[in-house]
Protein backbone atom coordinates (compact mmCIF):
# COMPACT_ATOMS: atom_id res chain seq x y z
CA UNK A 1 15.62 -80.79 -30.24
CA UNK A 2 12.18 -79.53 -29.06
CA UNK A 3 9.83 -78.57 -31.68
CA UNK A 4 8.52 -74.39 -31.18
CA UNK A 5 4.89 -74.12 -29.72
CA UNK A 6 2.66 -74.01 -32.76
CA UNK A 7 -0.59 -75.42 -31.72
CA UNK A 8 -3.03 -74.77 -28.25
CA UNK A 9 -1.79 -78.40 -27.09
CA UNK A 10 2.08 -77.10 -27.22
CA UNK A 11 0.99 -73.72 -25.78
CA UNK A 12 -1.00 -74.40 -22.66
CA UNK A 13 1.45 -77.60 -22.05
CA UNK A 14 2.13 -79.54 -19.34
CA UNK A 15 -1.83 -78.32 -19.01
CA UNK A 16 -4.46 -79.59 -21.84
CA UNK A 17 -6.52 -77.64 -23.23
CA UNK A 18 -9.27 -79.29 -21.63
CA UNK A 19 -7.81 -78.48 -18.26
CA UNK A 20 -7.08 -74.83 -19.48
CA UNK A 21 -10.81 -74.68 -19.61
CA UNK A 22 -11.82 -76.45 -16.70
CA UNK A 23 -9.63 -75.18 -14.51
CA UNK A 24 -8.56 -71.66 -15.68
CA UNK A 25 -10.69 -70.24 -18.67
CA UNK A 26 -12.92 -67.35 -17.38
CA UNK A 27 -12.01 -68.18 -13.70
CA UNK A 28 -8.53 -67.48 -12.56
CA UNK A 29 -5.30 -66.04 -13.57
CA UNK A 30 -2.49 -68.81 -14.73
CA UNK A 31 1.33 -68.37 -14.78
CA UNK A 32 3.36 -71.30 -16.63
CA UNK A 33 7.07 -70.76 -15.98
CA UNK A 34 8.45 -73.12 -18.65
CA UNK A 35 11.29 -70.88 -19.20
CA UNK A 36 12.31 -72.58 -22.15
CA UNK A 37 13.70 -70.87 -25.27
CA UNK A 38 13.31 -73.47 -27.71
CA UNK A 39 9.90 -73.74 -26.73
CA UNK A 40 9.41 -70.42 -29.16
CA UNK A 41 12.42 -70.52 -31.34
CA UNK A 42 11.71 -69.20 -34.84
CA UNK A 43 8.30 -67.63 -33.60
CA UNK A 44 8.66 -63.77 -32.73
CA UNK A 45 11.90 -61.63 -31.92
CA UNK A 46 13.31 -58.26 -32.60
CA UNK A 47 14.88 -59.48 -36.04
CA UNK A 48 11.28 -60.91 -36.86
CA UNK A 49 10.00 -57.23 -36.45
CA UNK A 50 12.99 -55.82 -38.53
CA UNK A 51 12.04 -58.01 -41.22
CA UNK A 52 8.41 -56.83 -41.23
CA UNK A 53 8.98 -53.12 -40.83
CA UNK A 54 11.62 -53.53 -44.05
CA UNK A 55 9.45 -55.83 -46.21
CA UNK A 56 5.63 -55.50 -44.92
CA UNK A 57 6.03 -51.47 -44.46
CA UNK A 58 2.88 -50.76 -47.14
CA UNK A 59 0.65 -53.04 -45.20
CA UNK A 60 1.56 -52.89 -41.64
CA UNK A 61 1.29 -49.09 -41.67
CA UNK A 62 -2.07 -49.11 -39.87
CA UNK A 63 -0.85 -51.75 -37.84
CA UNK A 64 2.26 -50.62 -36.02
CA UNK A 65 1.53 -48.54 -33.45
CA UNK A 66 4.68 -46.39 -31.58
CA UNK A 67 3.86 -46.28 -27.61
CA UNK A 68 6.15 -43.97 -25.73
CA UNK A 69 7.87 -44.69 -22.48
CA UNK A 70 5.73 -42.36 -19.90
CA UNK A 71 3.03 -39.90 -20.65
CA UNK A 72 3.97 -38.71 -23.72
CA UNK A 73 0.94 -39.24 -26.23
CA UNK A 74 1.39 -41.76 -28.90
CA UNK A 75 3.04 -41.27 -32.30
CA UNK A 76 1.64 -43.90 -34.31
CA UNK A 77 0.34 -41.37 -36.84
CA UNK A 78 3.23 -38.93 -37.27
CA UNK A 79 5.27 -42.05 -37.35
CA UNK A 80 3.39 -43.48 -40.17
CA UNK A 81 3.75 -40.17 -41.65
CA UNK A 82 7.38 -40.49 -41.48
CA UNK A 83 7.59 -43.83 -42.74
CA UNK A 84 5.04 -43.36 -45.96
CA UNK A 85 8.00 -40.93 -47.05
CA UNK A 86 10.91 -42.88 -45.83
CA UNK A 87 12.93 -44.62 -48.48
CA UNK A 88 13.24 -47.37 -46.44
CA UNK A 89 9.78 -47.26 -45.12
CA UNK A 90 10.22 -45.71 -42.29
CA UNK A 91 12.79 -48.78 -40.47
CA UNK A 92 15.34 -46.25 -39.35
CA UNK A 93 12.53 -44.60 -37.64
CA UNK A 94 10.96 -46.87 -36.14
CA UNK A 95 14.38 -48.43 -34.91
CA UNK A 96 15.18 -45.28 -33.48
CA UNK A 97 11.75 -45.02 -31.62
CA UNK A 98 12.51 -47.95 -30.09
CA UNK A 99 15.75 -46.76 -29.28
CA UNK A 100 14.75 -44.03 -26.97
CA UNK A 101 11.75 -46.14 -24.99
CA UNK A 102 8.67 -46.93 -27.05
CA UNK A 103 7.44 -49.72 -27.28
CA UNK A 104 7.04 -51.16 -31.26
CA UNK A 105 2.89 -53.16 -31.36
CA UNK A 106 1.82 -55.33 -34.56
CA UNK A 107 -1.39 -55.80 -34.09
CA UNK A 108 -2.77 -58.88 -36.08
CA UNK A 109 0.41 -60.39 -36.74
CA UNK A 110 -1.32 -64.28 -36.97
CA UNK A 111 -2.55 -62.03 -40.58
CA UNK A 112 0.91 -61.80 -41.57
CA UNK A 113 3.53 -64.19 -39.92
CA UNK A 114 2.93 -67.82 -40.32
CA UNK A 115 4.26 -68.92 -36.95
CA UNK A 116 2.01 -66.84 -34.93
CA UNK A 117 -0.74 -67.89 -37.49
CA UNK A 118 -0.09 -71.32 -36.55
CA UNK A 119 -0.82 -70.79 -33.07
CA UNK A 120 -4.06 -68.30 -33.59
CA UNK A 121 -5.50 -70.76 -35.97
CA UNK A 122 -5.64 -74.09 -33.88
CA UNK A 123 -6.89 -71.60 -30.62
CA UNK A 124 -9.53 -70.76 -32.78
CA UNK A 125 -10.27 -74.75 -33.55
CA UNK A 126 -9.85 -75.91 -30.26
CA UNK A 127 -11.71 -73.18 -28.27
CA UNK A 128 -14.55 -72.62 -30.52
CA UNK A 129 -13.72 -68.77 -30.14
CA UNK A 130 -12.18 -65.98 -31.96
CA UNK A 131 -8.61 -65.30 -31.67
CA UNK A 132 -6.44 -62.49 -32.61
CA UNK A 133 -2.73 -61.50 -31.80
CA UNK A 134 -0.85 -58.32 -31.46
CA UNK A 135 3.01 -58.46 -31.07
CA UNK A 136 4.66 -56.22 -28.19
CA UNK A 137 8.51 -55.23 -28.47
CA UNK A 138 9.48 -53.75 -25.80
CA UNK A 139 13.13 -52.04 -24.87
CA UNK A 140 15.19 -52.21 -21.69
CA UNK A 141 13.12 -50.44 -18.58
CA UNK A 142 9.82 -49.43 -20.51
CA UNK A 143 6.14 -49.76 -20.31
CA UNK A 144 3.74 -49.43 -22.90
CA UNK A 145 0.54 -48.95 -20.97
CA UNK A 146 -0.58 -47.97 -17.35
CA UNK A 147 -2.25 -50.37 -15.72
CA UNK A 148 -5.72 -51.16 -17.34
CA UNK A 149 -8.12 -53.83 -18.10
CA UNK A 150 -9.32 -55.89 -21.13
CA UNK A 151 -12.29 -56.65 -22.28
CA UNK A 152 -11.09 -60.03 -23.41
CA UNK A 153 -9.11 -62.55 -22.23
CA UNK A 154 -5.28 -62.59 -22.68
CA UNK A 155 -3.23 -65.42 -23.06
CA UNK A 156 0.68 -64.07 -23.05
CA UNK A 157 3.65 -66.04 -24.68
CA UNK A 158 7.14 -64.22 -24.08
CA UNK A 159 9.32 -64.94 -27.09
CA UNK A 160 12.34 -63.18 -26.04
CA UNK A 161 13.94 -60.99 -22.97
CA UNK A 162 12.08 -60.80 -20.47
CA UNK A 163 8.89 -58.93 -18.64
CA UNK A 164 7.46 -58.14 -15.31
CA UNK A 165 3.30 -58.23 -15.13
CA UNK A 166 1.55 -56.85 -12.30
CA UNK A 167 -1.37 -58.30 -11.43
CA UNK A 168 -4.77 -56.11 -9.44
CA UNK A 169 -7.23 -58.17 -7.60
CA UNK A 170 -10.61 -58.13 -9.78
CA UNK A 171 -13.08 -55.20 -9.47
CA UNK A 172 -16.05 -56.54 -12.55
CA UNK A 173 -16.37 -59.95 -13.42
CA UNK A 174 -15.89 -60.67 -17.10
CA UNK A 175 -16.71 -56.96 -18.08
CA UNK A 176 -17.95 -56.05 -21.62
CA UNK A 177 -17.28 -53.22 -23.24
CA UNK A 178 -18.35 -50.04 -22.19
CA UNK A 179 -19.97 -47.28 -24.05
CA UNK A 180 -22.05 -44.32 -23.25
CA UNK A 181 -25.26 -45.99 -22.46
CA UNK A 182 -23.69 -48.01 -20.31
CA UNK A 183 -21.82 -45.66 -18.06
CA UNK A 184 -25.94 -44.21 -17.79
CA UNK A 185 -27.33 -47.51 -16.89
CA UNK A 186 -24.48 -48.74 -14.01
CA UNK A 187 -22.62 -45.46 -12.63
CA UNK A 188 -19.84 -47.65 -12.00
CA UNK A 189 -18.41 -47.60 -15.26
CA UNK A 190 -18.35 -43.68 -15.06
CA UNK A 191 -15.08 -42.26 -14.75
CA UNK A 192 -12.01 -42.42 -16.72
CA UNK A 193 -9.39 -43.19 -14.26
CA UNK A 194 -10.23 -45.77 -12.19
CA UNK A 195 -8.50 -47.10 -9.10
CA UNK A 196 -7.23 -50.28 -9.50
CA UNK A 197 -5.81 -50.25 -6.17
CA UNK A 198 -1.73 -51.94 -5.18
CA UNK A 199 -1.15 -55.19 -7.12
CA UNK A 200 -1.29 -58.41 -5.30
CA UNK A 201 0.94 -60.46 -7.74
CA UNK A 202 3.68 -59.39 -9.57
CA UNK A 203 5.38 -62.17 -12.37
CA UNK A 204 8.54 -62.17 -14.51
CA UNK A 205 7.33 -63.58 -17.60
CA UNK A 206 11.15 -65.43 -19.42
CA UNK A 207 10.90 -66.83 -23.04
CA UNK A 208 8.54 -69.87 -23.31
CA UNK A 209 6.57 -68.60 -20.58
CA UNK A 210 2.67 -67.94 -20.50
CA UNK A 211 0.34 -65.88 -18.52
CA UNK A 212 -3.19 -66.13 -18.99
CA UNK A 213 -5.00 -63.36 -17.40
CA UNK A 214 -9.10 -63.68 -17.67
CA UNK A 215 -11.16 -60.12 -18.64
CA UNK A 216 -11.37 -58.12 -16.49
CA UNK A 217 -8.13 -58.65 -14.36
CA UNK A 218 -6.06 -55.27 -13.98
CA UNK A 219 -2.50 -55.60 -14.74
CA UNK A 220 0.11 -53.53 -16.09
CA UNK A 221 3.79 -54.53 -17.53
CA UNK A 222 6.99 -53.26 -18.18
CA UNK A 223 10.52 -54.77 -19.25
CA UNK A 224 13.03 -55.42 -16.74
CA UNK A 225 16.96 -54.65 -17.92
CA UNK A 226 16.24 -56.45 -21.35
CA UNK A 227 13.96 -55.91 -24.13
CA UNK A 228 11.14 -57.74 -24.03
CA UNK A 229 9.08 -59.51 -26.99
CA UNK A 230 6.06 -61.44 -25.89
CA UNK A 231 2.50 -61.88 -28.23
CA UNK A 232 -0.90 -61.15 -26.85
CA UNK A 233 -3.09 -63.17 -27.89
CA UNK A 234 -6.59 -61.76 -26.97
CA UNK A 235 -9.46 -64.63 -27.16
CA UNK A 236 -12.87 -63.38 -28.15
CA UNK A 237 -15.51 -65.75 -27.28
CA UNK A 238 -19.21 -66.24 -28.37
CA UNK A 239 -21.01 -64.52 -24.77
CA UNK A 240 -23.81 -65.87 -23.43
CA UNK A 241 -25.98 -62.81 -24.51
CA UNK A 242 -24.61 -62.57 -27.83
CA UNK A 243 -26.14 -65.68 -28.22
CA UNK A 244 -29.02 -64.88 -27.16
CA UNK A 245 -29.44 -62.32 -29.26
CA UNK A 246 -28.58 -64.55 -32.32
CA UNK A 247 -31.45 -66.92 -31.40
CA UNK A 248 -33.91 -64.21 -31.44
CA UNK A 249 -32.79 -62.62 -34.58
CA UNK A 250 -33.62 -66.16 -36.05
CA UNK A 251 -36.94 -65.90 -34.33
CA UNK A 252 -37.52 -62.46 -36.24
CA UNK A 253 -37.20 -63.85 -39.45
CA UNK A 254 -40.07 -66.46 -38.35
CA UNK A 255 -42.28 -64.11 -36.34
CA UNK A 256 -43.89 -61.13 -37.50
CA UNK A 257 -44.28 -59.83 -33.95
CA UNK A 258 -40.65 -59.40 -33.31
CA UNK A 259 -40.34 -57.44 -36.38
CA UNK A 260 -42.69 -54.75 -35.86
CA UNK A 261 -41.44 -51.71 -34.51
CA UNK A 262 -41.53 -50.10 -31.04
CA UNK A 263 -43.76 -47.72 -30.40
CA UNK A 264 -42.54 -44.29 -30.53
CA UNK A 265 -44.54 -43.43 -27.71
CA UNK A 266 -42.94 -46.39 -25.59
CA UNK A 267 -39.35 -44.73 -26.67
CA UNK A 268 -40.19 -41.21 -25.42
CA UNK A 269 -41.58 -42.29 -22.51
CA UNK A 270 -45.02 -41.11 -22.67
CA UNK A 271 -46.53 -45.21 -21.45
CA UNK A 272 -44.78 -47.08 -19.20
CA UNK A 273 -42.32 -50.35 -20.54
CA UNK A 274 -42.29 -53.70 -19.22
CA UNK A 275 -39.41 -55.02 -17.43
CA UNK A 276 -37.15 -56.66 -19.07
CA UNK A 277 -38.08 -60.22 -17.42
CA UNK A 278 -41.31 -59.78 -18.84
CA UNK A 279 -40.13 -58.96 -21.90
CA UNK A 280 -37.55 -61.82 -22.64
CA UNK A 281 -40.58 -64.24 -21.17
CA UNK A 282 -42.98 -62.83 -24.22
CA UNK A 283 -40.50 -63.78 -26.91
CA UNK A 284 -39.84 -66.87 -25.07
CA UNK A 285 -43.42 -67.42 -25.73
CA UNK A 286 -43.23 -66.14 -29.06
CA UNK A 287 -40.40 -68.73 -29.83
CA UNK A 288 -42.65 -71.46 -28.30
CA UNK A 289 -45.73 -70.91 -30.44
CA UNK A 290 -43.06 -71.38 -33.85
CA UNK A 291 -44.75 -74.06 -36.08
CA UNK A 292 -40.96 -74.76 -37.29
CA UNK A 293 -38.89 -74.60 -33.74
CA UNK A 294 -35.75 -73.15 -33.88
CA UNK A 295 -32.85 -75.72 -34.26
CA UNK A 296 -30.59 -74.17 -31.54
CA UNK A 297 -27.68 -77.11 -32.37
CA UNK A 298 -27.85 -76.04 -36.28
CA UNK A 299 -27.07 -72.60 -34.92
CA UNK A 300 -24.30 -73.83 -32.90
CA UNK A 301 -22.58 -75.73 -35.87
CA UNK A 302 -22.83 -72.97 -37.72
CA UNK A 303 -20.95 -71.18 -35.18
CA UNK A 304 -18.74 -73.55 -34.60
CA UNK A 305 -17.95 -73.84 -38.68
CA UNK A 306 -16.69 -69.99 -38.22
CA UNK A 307 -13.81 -71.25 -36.24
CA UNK A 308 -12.35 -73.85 -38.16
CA UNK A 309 -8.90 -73.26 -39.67
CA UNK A 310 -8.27 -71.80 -42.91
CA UNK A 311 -6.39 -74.33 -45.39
CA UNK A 312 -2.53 -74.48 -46.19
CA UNK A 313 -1.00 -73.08 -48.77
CA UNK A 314 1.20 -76.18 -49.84
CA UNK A 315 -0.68 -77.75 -53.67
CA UNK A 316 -3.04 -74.57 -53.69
CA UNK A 317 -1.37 -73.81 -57.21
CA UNK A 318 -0.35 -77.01 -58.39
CA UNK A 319 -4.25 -77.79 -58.15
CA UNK A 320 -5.02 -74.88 -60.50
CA UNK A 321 -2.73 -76.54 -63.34
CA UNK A 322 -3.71 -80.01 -62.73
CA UNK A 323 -7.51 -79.77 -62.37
CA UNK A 324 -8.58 -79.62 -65.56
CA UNK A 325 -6.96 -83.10 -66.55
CA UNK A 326 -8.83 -84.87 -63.97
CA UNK A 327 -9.53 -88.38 -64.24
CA UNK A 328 -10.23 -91.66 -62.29
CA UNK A 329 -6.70 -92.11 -62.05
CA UNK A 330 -6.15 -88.47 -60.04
CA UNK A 331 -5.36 -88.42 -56.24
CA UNK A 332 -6.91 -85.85 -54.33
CA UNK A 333 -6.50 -85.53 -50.43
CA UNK A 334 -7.78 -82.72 -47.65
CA UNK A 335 -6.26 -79.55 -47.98
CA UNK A 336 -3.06 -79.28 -45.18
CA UNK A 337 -4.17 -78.19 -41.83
CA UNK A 338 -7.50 -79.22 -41.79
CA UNK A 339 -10.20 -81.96 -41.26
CA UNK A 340 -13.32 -82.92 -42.64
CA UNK A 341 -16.98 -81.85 -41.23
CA UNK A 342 -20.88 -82.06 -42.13
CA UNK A 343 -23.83 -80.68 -41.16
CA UNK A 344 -26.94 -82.08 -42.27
CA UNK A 345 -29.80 -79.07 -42.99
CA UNK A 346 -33.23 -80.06 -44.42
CA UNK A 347 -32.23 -79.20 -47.41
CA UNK A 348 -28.85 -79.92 -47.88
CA UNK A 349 -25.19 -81.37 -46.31
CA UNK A 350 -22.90 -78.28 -45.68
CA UNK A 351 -19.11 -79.79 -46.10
CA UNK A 352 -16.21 -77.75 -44.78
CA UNK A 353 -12.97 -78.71 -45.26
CA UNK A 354 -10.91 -75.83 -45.82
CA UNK A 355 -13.15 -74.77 -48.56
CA UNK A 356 -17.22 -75.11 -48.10
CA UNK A 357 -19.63 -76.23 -50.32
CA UNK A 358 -23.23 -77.36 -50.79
CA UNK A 359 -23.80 -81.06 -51.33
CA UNK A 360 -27.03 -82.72 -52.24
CA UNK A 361 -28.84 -85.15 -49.36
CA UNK A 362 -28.86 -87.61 -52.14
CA UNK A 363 -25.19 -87.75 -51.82
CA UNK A 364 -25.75 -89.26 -48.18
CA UNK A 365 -24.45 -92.72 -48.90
CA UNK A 366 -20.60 -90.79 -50.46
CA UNK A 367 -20.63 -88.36 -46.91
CA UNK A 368 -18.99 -91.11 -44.93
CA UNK A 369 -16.33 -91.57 -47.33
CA UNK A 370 -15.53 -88.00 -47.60
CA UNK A 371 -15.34 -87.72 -43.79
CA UNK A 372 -13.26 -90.83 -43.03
CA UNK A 373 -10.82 -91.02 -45.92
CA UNK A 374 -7.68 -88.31 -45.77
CA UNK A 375 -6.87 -89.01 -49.49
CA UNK A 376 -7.91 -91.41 -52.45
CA UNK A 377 -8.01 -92.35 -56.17
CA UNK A 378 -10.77 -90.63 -57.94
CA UNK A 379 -11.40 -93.99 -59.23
CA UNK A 380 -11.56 -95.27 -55.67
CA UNK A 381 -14.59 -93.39 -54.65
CA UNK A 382 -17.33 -95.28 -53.83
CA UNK A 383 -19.00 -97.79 -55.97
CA UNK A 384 -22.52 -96.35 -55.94
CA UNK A 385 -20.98 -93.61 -58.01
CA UNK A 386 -20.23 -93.91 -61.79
CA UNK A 387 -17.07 -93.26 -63.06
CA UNK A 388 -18.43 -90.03 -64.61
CA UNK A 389 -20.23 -89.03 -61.67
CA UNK A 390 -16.98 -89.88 -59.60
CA UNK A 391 -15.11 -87.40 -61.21
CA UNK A 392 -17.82 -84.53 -61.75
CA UNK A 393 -18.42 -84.81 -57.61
CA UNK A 394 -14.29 -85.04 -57.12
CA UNK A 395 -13.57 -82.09 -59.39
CA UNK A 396 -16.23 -79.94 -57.95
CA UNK A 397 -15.13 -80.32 -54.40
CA UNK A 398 -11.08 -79.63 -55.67
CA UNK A 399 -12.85 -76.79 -57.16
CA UNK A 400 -14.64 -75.52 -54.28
CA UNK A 401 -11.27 -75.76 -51.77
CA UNK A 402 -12.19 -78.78 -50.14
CA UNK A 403 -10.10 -81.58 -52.13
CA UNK A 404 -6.71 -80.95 -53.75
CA UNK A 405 -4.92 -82.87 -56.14
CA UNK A 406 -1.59 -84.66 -55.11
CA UNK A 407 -0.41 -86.34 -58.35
CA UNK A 408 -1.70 -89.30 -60.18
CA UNK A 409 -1.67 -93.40 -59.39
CA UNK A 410 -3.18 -96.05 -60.97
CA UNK A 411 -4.41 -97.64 -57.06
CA UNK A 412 -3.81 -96.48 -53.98
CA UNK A 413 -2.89 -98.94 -51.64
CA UNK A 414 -3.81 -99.46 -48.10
CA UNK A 415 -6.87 -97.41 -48.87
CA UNK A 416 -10.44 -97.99 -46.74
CA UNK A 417 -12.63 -100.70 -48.24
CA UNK A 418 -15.87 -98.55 -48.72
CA UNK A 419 -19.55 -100.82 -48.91
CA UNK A 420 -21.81 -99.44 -50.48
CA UNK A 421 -24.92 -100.88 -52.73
CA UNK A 422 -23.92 -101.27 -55.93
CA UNK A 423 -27.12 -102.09 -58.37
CA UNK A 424 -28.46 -102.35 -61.63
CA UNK A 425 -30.61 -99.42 -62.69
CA UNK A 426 -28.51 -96.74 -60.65
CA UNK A 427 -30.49 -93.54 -60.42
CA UNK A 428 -30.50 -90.57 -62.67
CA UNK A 429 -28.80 -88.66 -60.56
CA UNK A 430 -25.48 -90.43 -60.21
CA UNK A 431 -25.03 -88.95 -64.10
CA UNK A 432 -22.48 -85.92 -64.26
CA UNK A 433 -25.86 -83.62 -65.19
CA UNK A 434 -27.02 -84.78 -61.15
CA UNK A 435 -24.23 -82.57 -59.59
């Protein structure tokens, strides 16, 4: 039997992600018709949004929104309404909503439903980007929204029934999002009803298929003579000039010049600016003239360590009990889910591993081990250690999220032969009092 999609390999498959990104990511609109149910079995149907609305009611109630079929305005709020006084929080309701046309959203389900988490969490891994998901049940003949257009991209998995997605021909690159200022500075953004013109591709979207539609693409979608279930799954990428702006925030906090104000007399007008080459090329000069350059890869790890999945659950409780009787004989292991990393700062290593935490440069020659070995005897640790420094390190990491205890052997076999220099006169700060 075929396994559900539950990571970014399974959902962009037969593509990789790799090729997703090459090929697709930003660029052009994709269509995978896979038409396989058992591709999302178990992941998202009606009776998965029954469950919610009966058992989730308290906290989904700012997160179910009611979309009508036509122009009527939304009742998300008088349906809340309903459903804070509802003995059964409001699931009649919202059944019967659905019912006569609207369309049922839960926004941030990956917050709430492990299977959709799943899938958010290794897109967030594998495209270095932020990922959310909202949750779209849709009955027979109905469409949520007119046609419009994101500012982010869309990747769309249909989970059950069916939909039909028409697609507009492109009118603004990659937009961003527009606010007041904006509509000022480029008139084109003016206007609340824009004309997206006829579609020039129109899909049926069957469970197990994907659509990935880039910002900026107009599209609209409604269910064909079946409900419809399918997850949007909007990515949210680091931009190019959010970065920017990052690395001259750093450059603030190491030049005075960028943190003096602007003159108020430059603001109202009253002397005349510089353009805005010339002023991005006088903080590029400002960031040249740094004593310390800026490290722009330690800003990008940093970044990147924002993406990285959030730990199991599986141990998480079995630690608490077990941790304080740690001793040599203990076996820890990497939380489920996730893998090892370390950044070297000039002060410190930052480990991640689920859980973060601060470890001393002296500790470089142990690093290695921690990245390269999935789970060990306390004991086993390496041999530059003491035995009482072996477990101080081990129990602070378990304590910090990155380690967690699996049960207690005497050796482990099969595990890594670690080298290390082992000599007389070890260092104070191999002691316990050195952590």
């Amino acid at each position: 039997m075929k396994m559900s999609i539950n990571s970014a390999d399974a959902l962009m498959a037969p593509l990789s992600v790799r090729d997703f990104v090459d090929r697709h990511l930003e660029k052009e609109v994709l269509h995978l018709e896979r038409d396989d149910a058992d591709l999302v079995e178990g992941i998202f149907d009606l009776d998965s949004m029954s469950h919610c609305l009966r058992f989730m009611s308290p906290q989904l109630r700012d997160l179910i929104r009611v979309i009508p079929r036509g122009d009527a305005s939304e009742k998300t709020a008088a349906s809340n309404a309903v459903a804070k006084g509802a003995d059964d929080h409001g699931l009649s309701h919202f059944v019967a909503e659905f019912g006569e046309g609207s369309t049922l959203t839960f926004n941030m389900a990956e917050t709430y439903w492990p299977p959709v988490s799943d899938i958010v969490t290794d897109l967030r891994r594998a495209l270095a980007s932020d990922v959310r998901c909202n949750v779209y049940c849709t009955p027979p003949e109905s469409q949520g929204f007119d046609t419009h257009v994101d500012a982010h991209d869309v990747l769309v998995l249909q989970t059950s029934g069916s939909k039909t997605w028409r697609i507009h021909d492109v009118q603004t690159e990659l937009p961003v999002e527009s606010s007041t200022l904006m509509a000022e500075m480029f008139p084109r953004l003016a206007g609340s009803m824009p004309d997206h013109g006829e579609p020039t591709r129109e899909v049926v979207l069957r469970p197990g298929d994907l659509l990935y539609l880039p910002r900026g693409v107009p599209h609209s979608a409604a269910s064909t003579t079946e409900h419809s279930v399918h997850l949007t799954i909007g990515l949210y990428p680091l931009r190019t000039h959010e970065f920017i702006g990052k690395i001259i925030d750093l450059a603030a906090f190491a030049d005075v010049r960028l943190r003096r104000r602007v003159d108020a007399e430059l603001i109202r007008g009253e002397i005349p600016a510089a353009s805005a080459g010339d002023l991005l090329r006088e903080v590029a000069g400002f960031c040249d003239e740094l004593e310390e350059p800026l490290d722009v890869s330690r800003l990008l790890a940093a970044t990147n360590e924002e993406y990285q999945p959030q730990p199991g659950t599986p141990g998480m409780f079995q630690t608490a009990i077990a941790i304080e009787g740690m001793d040599l004989d203990s076996v820890v292991e990497w939380p489920e889910g996730v893998t090892w990393t370390t950044r070297r700062t000039p002060h410190d290593f930052r480990a991640v591993c689920g859980g973060r935490m601060a470890l001393p440069l002296k500790l470089e020659p142990v690093i290695d081990f921690l990245e390269n070995t999935r789970c060990f005897r306390v004991g086993d640790a390496p041999g530059i250690l003491k035995d009482s420094a072996k477990l101080t390190l081990c129990r602070n990491l378990v304590k910090n999220g990155l380690l967690r205890i699996t049960g207690r052997q005497e050796s482990l076999s099969g595990a890594p032969e670690v080298t290390g220099v082992t000599a007389p006169g070890l260092p104070d700060w191999l002691a316990p009092s050195g952590f």
